[in-house]
N, C-alpha and C. Protein backbone atom coordinates (compact mmCIF):
# COMPACT_ATOMS: atom_id res chain seq x y z
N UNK A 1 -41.93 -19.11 -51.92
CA UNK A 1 -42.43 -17.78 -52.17
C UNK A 1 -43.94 -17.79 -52.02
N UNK A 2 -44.20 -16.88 -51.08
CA UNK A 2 -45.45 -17.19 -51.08
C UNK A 2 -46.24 -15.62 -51.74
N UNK A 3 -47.39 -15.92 -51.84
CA UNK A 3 -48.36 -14.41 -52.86
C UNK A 3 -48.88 -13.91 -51.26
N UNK A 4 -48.95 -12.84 -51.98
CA UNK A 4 -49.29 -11.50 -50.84
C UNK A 4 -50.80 -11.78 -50.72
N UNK A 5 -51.72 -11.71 -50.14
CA UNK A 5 -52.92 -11.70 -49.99
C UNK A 5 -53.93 -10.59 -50.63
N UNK A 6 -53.18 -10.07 -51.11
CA UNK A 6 -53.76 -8.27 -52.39
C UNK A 6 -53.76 -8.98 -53.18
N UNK A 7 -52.24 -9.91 -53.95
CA UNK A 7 -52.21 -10.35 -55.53
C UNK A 7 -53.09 -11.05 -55.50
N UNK A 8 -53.95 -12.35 -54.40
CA UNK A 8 -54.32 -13.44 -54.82
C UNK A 8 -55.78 -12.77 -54.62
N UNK A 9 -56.04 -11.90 -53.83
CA UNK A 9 -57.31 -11.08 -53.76
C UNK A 9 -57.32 -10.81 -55.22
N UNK A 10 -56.68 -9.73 -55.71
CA UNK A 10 -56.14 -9.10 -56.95
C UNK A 10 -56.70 -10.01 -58.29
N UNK A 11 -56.36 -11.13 -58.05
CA UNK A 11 -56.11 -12.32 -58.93
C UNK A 11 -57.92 -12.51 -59.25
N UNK A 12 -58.69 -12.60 -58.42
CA UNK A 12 -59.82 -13.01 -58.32
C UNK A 12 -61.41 -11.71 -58.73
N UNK A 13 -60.73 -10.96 -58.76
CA UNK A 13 -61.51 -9.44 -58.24
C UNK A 13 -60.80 -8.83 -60.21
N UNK A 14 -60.09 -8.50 -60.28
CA UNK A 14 -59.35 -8.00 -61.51
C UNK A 14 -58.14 -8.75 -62.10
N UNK A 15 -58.77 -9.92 -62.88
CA UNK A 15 -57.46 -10.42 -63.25
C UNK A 15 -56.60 -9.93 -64.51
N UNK A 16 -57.21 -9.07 -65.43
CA UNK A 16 -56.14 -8.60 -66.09
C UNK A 16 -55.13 -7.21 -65.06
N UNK A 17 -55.94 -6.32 -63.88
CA UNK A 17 -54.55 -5.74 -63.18
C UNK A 17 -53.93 -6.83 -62.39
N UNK A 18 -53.92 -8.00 -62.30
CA UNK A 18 -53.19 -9.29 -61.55
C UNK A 18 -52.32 -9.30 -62.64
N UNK A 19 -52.43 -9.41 -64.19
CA UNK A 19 -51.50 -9.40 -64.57
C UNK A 19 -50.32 -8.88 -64.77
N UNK A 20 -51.14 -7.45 -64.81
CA UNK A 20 -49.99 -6.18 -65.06
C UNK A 20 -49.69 -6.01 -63.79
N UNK A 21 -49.42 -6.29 -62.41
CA UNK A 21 -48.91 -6.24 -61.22
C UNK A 21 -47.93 -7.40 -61.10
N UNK A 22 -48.65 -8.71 -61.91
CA UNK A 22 -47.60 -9.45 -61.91
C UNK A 22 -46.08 -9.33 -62.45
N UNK A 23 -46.33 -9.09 -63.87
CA UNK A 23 -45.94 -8.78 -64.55
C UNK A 23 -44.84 -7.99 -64.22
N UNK A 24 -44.87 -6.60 -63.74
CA UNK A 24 -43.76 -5.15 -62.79
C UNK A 24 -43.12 -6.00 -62.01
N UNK A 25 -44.05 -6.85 -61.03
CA UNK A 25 -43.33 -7.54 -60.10
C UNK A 25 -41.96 -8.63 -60.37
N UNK A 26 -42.33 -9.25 -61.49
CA UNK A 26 -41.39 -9.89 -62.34
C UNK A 26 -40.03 -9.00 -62.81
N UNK A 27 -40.66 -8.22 -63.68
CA UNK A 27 -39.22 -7.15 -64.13
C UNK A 27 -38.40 -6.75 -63.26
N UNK A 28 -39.21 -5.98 -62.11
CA UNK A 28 -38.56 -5.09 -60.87
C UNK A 28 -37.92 -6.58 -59.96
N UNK A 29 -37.75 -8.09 -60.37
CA UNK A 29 -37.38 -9.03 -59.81
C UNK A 29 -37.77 -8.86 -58.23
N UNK A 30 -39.49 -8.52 -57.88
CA UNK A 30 -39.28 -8.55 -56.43
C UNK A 30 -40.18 -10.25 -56.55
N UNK A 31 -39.53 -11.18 -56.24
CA UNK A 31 -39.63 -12.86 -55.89
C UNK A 31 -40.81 -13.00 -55.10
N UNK A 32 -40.69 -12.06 -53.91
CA UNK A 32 -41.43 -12.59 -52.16
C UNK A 32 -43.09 -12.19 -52.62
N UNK A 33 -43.13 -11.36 -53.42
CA UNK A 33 -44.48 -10.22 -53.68
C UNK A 33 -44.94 -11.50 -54.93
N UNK A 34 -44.54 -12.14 -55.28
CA UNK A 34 -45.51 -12.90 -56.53
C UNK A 34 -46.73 -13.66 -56.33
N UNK A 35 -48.02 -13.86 -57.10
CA UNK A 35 -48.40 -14.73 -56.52
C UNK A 35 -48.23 -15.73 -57.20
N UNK A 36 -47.58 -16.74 -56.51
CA UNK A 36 -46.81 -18.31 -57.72
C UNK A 36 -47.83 -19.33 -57.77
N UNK A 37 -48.73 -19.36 -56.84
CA UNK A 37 -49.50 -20.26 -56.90
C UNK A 37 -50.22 -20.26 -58.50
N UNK A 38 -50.88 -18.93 -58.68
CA UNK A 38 -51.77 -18.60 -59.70
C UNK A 38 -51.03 -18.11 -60.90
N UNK A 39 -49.66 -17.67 -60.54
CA UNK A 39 -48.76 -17.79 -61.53
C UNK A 39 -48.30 -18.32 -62.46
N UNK A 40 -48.51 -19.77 -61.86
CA UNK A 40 -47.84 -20.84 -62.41
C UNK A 40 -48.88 -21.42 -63.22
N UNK A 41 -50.35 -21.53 -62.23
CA UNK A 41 -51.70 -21.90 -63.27
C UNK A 41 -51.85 -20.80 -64.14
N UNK A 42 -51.61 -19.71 -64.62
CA UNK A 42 -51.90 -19.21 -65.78
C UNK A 42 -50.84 -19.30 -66.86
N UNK A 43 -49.52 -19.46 -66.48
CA UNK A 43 -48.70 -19.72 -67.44
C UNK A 43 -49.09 -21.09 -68.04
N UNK A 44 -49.51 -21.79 -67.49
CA UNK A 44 -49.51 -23.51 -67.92
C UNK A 44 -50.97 -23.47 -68.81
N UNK A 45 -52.11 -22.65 -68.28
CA UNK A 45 -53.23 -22.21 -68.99
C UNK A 45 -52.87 -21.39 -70.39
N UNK A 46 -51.65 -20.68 -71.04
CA UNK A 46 -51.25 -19.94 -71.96
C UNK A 46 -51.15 -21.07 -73.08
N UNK A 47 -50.19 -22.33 -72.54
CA UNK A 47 -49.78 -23.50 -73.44
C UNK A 47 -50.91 -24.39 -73.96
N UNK A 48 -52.10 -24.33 -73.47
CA UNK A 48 -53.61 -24.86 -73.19
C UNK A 48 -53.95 -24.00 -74.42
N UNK A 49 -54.27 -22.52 -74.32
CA UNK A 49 -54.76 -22.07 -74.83
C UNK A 49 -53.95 -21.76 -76.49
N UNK A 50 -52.60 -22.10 -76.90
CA UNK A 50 -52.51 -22.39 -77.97
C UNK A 50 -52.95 -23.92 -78.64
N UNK A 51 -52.88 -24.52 -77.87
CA UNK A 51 -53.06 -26.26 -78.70
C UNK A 51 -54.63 -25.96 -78.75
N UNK A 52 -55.40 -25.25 -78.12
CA UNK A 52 -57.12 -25.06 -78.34
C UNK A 52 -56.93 -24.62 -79.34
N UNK A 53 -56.49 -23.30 -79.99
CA UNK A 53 -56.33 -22.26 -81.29
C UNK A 53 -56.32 -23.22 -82.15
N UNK A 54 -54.82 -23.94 -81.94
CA UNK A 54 -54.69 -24.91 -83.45
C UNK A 54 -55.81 -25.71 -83.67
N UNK A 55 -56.21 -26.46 -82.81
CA UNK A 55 -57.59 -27.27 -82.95
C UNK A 55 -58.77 -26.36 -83.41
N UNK A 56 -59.02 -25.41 -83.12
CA UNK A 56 -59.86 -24.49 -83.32
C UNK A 56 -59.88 -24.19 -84.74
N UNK A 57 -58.68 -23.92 -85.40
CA UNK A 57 -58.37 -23.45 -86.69
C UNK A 57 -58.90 -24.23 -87.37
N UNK A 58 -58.01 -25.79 -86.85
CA UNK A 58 -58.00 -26.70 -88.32
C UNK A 58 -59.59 -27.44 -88.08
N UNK A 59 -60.04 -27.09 -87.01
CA UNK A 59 -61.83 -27.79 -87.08
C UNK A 59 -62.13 -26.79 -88.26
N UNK A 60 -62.21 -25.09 -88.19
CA UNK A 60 -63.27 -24.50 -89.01
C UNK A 60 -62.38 -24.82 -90.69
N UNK A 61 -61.38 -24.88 -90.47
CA UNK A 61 -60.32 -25.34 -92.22
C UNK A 61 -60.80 -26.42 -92.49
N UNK A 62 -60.95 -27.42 -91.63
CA UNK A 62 -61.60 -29.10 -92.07
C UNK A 62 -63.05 -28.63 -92.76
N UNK A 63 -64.01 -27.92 -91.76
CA UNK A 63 -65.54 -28.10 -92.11
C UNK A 63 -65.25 -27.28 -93.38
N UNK A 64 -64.66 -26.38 -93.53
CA UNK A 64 -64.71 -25.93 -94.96
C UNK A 64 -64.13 -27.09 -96.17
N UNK A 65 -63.01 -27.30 -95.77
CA UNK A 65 -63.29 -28.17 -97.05
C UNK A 65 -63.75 -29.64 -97.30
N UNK A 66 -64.63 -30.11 -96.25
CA UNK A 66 -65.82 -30.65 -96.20
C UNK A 66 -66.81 -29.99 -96.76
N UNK A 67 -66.72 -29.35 -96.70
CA UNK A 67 -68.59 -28.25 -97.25
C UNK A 67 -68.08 -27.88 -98.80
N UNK A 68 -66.54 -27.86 -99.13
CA UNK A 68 -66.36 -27.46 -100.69
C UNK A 68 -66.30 -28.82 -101.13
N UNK A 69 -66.33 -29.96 -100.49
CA UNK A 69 -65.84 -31.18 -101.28
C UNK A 69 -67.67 -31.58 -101.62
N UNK A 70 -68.08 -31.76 -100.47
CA UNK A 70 -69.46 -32.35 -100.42
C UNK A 70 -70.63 -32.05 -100.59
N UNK A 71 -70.32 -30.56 -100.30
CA UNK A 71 -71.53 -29.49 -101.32
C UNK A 71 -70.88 -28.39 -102.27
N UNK A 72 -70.37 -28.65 -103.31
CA UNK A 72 -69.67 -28.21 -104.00
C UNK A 72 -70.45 -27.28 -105.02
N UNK A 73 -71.88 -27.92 -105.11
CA UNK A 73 -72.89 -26.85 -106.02
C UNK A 73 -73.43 -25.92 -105.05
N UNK A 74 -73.13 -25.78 -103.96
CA UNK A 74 -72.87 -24.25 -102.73
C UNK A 74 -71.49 -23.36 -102.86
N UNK A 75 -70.41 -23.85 -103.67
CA UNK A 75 -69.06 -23.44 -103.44
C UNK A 75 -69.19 -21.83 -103.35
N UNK A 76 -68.62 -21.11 -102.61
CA UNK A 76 -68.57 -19.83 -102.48
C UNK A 76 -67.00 -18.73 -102.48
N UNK A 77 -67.55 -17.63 -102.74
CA UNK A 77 -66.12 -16.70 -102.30
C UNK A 77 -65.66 -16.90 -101.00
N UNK A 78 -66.74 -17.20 -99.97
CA UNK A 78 -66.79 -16.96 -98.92
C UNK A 78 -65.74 -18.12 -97.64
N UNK A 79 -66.08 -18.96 -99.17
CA UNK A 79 -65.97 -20.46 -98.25
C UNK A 79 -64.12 -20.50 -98.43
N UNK A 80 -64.14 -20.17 -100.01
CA UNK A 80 -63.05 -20.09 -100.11
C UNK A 80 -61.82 -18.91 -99.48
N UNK A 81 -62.56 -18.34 -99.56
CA UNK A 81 -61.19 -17.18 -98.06
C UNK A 81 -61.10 -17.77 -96.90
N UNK A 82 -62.20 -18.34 -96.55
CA UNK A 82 -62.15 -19.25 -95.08
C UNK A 82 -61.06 -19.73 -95.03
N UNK A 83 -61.06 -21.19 -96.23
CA UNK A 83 -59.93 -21.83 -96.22
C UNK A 83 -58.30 -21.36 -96.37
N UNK A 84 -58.50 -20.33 -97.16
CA UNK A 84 -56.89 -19.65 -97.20
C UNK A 84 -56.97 -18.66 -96.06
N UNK A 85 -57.71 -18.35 -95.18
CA UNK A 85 -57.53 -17.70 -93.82
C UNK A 85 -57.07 -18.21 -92.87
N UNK A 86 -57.94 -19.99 -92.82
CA UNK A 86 -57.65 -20.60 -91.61
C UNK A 86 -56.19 -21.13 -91.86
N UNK A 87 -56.18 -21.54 -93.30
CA UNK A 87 -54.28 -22.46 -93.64
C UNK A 87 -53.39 -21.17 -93.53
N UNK A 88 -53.51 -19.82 -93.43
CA UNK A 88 -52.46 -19.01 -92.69
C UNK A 88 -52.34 -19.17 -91.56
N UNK A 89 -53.14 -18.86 -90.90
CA UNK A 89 -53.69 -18.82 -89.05
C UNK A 89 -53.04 -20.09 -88.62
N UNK A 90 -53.21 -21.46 -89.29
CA UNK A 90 -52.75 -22.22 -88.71
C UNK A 90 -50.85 -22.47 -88.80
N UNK A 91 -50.60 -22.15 -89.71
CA UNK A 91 -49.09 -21.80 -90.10
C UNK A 91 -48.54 -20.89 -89.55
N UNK A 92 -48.95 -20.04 -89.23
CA UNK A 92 -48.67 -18.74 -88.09
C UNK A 92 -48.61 -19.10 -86.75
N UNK A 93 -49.42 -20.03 -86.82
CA UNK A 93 -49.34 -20.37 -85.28
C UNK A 93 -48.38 -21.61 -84.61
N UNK A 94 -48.04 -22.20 -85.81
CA UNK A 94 -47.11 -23.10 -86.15
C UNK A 94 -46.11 -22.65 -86.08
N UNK A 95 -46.02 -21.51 -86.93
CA UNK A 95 -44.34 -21.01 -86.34
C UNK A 95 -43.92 -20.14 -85.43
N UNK A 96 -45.01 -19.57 -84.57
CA UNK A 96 -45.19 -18.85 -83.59
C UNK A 96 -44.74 -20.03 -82.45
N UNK A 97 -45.11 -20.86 -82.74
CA UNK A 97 -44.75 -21.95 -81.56
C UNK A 97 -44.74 -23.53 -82.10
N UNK A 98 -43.43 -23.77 -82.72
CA UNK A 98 -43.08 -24.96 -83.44
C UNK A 98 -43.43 -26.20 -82.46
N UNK A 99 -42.94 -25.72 -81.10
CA UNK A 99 -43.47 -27.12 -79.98
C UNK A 99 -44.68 -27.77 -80.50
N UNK A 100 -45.61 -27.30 -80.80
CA UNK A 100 -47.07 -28.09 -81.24
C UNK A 100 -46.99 -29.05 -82.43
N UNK A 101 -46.25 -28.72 -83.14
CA UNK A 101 -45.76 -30.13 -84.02
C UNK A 101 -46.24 -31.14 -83.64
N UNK A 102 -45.49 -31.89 -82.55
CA UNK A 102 -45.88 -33.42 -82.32
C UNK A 102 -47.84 -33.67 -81.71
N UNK A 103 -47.93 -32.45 -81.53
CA UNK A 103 -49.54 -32.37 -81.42
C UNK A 103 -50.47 -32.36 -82.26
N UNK A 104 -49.71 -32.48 -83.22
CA UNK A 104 -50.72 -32.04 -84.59
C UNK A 104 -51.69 -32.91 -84.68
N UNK A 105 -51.45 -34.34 -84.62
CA UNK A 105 -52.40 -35.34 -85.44
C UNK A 105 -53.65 -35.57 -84.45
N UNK A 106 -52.83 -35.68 -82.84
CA UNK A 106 -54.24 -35.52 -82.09
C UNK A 106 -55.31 -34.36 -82.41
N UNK A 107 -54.38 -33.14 -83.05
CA UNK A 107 -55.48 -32.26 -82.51
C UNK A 107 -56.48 -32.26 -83.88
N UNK A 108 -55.95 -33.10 -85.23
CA UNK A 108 -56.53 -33.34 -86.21
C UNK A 108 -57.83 -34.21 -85.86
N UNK A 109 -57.54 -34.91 -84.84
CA UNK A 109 -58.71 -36.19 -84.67
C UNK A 109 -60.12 -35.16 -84.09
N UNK A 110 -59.28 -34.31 -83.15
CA UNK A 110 -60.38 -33.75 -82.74
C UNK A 110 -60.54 -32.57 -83.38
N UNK A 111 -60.13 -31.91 -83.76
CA UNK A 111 -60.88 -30.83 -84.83
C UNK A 111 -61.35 -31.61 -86.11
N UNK A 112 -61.30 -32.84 -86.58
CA UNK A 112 -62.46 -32.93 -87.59
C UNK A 112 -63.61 -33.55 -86.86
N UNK A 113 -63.79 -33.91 -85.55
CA UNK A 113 -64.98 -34.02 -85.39
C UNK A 113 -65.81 -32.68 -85.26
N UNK A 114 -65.47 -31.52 -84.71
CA UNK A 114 -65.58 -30.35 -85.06
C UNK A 114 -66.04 -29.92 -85.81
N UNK A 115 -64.93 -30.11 -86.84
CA UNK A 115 -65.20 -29.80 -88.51
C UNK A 115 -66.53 -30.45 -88.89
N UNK A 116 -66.85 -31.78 -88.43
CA UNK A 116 -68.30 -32.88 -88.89
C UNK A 116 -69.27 -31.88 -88.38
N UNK A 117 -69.21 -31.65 -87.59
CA UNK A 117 -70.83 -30.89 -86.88
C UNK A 117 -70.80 -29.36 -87.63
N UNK A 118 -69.80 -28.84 -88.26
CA UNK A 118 -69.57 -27.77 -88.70
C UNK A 118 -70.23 -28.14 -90.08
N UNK A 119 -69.78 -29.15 -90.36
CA UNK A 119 -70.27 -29.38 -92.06
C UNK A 119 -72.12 -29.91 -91.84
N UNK A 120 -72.20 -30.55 -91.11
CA UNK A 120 -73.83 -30.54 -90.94
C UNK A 120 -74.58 -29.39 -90.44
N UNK A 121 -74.39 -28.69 -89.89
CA UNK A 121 -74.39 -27.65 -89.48
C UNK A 121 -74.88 -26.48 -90.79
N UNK A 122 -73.93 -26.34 -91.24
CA UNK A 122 -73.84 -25.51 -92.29
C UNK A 122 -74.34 -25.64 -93.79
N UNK A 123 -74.69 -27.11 -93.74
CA UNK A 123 -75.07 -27.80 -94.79
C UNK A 123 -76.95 -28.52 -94.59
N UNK A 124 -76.88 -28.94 -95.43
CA UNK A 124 -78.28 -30.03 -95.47
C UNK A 124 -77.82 -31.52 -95.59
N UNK A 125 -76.52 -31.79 -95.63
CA UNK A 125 -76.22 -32.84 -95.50
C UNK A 125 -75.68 -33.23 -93.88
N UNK A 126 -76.03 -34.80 -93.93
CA UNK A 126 -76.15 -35.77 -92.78
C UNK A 126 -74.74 -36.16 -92.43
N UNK A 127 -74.16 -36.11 -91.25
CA UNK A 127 -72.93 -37.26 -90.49
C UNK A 127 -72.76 -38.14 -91.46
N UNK A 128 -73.89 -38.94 -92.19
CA UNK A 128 -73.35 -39.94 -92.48
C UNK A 128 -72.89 -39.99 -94.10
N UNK A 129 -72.95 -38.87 -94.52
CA UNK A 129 -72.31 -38.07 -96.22
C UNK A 129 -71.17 -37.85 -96.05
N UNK A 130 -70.45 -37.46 -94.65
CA UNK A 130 -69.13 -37.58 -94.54
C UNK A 130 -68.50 -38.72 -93.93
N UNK A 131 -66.92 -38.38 -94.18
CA UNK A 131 -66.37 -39.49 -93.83
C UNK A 131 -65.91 -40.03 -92.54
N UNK A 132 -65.81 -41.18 -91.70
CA UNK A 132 -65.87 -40.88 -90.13
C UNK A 132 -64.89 -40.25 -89.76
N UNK A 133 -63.35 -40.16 -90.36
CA UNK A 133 -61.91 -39.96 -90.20
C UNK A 133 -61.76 -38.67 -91.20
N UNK A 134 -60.89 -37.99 -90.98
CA UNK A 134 -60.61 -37.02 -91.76
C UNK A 134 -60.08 -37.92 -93.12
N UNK A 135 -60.12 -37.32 -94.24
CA UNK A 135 -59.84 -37.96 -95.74
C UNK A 135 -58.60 -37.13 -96.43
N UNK A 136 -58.10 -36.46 -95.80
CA UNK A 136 -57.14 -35.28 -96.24
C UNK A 136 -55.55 -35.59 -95.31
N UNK A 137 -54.52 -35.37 -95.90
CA UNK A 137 -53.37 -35.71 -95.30
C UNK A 137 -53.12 -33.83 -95.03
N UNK A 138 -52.19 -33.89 -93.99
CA UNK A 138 -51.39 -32.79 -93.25
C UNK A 138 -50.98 -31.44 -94.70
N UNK A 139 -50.21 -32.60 -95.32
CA UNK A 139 -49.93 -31.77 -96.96
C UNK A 139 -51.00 -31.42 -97.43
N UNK A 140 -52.26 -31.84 -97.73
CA UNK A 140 -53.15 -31.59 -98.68
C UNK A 140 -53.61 -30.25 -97.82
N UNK A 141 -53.76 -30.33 -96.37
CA UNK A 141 -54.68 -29.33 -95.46
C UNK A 141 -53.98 -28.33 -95.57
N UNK A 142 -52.79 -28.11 -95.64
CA UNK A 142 -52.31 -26.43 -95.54
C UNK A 142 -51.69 -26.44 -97.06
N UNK A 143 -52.10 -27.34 -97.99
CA UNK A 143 -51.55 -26.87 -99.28
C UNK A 143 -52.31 -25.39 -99.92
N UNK A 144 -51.84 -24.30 -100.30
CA UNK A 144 -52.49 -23.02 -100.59
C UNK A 144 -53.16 -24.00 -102.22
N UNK A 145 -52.76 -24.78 -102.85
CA UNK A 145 -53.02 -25.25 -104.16
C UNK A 145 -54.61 -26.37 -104.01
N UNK A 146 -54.55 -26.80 -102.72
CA UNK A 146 -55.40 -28.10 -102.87
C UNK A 146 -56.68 -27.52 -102.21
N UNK A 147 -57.74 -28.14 -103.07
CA UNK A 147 -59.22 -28.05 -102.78
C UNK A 147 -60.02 -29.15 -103.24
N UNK A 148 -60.40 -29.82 -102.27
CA UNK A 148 -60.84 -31.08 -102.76
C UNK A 148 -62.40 -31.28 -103.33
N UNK A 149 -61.88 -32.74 -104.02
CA UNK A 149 -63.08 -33.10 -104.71
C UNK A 149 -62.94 -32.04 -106.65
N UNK A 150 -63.51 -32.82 -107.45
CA UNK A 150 -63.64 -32.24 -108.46
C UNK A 150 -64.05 -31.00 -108.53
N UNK A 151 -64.09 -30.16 -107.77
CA UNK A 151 -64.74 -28.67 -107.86
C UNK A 151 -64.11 -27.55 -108.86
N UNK A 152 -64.49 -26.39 -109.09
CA UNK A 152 -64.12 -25.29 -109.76
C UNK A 152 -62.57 -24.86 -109.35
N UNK A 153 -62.06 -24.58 -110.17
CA UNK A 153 -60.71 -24.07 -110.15
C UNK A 153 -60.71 -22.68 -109.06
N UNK A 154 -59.55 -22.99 -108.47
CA UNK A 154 -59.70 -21.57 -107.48
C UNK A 154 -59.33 -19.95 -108.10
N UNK A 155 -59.03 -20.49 -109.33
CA UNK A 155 -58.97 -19.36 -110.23
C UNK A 155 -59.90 -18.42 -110.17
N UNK A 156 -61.21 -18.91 -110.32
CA UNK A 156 -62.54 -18.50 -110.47
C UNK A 156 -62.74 -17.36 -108.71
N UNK A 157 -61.93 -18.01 -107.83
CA UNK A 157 -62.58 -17.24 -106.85
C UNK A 157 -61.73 -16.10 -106.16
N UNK A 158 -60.52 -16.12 -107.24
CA UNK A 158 -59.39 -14.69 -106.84
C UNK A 158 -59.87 -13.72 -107.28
């Protein structure tokens, strides 16, 4: 099947009407009119762009509770919605698309380095105040109950 020389024009010039042309073209099952080449790279770019999200999430969920563990006389309202924002977002997205499971731990390695530049970043403390590896297990990160380090009860920030 080859793409019409409009779609792949199409594709390059307006790619969200590439989609919605694609898209009709699909339903109305016309095969010959697709363009598959670029078809196929944006579907495979969709699966890309969820395993980024999850990484994305659990970097800004890590640097937060890095920044509540390690600067804890900063603790905020602020910091704390973060964290129960991002542990939805990431559970949502989890069950939006269970496949990412076995991806999880890589994408842990690399969203807490993330999370590290997020917590220096945001902080006055140095790389070397945190820990090189994440310090938190899978359970502790999306527990709605856990906030690490001796800090204030989350009571205080409902």
């Amino acid at each position: 099947m080859k793409a019409t020389g409009k779609s792949s024009d199409l594709y390059e010039l307006d790619f969200y009407a590439w989609t919605q042309e694609q898209a009709k073209l699909l339903q109305e099952q016309k095969w010959s009119f697709l363009d598959v080449h670029n078809l196929v790279e944006e579907i495979a770019s969709l699966g890309r762009q969820e395993r980024q999200e999850l990484e994305n999430r659990l970097g800004v969920l890590l640097g937060h509770l890095l920044k509540w563990e390690f600067q804890s006389n900063h603790q905020s309202r602020s910091w704390f919605a973060t964290i129960r924002e991002q542990r939805r977002r990431v559970l949502r997205l989890l069950a939006r698309s269970p496949s990412l499971q076995p991806y999880v731990s890589e994408a842990l390695a690399s969203a807490y380095q993330d999370a590290l530049d997020l917590g220096v970043r945001e902080t006055s403390l140095s790389y070397k105040t945190f820990p090189e590896e994440c310090c938190y297990t899978w359970e502790q990160i999306l527990d709605s109950e856990f906030l690490p380090g001796h800090a204030a009860e989350s009571d205080e920030y409902l």
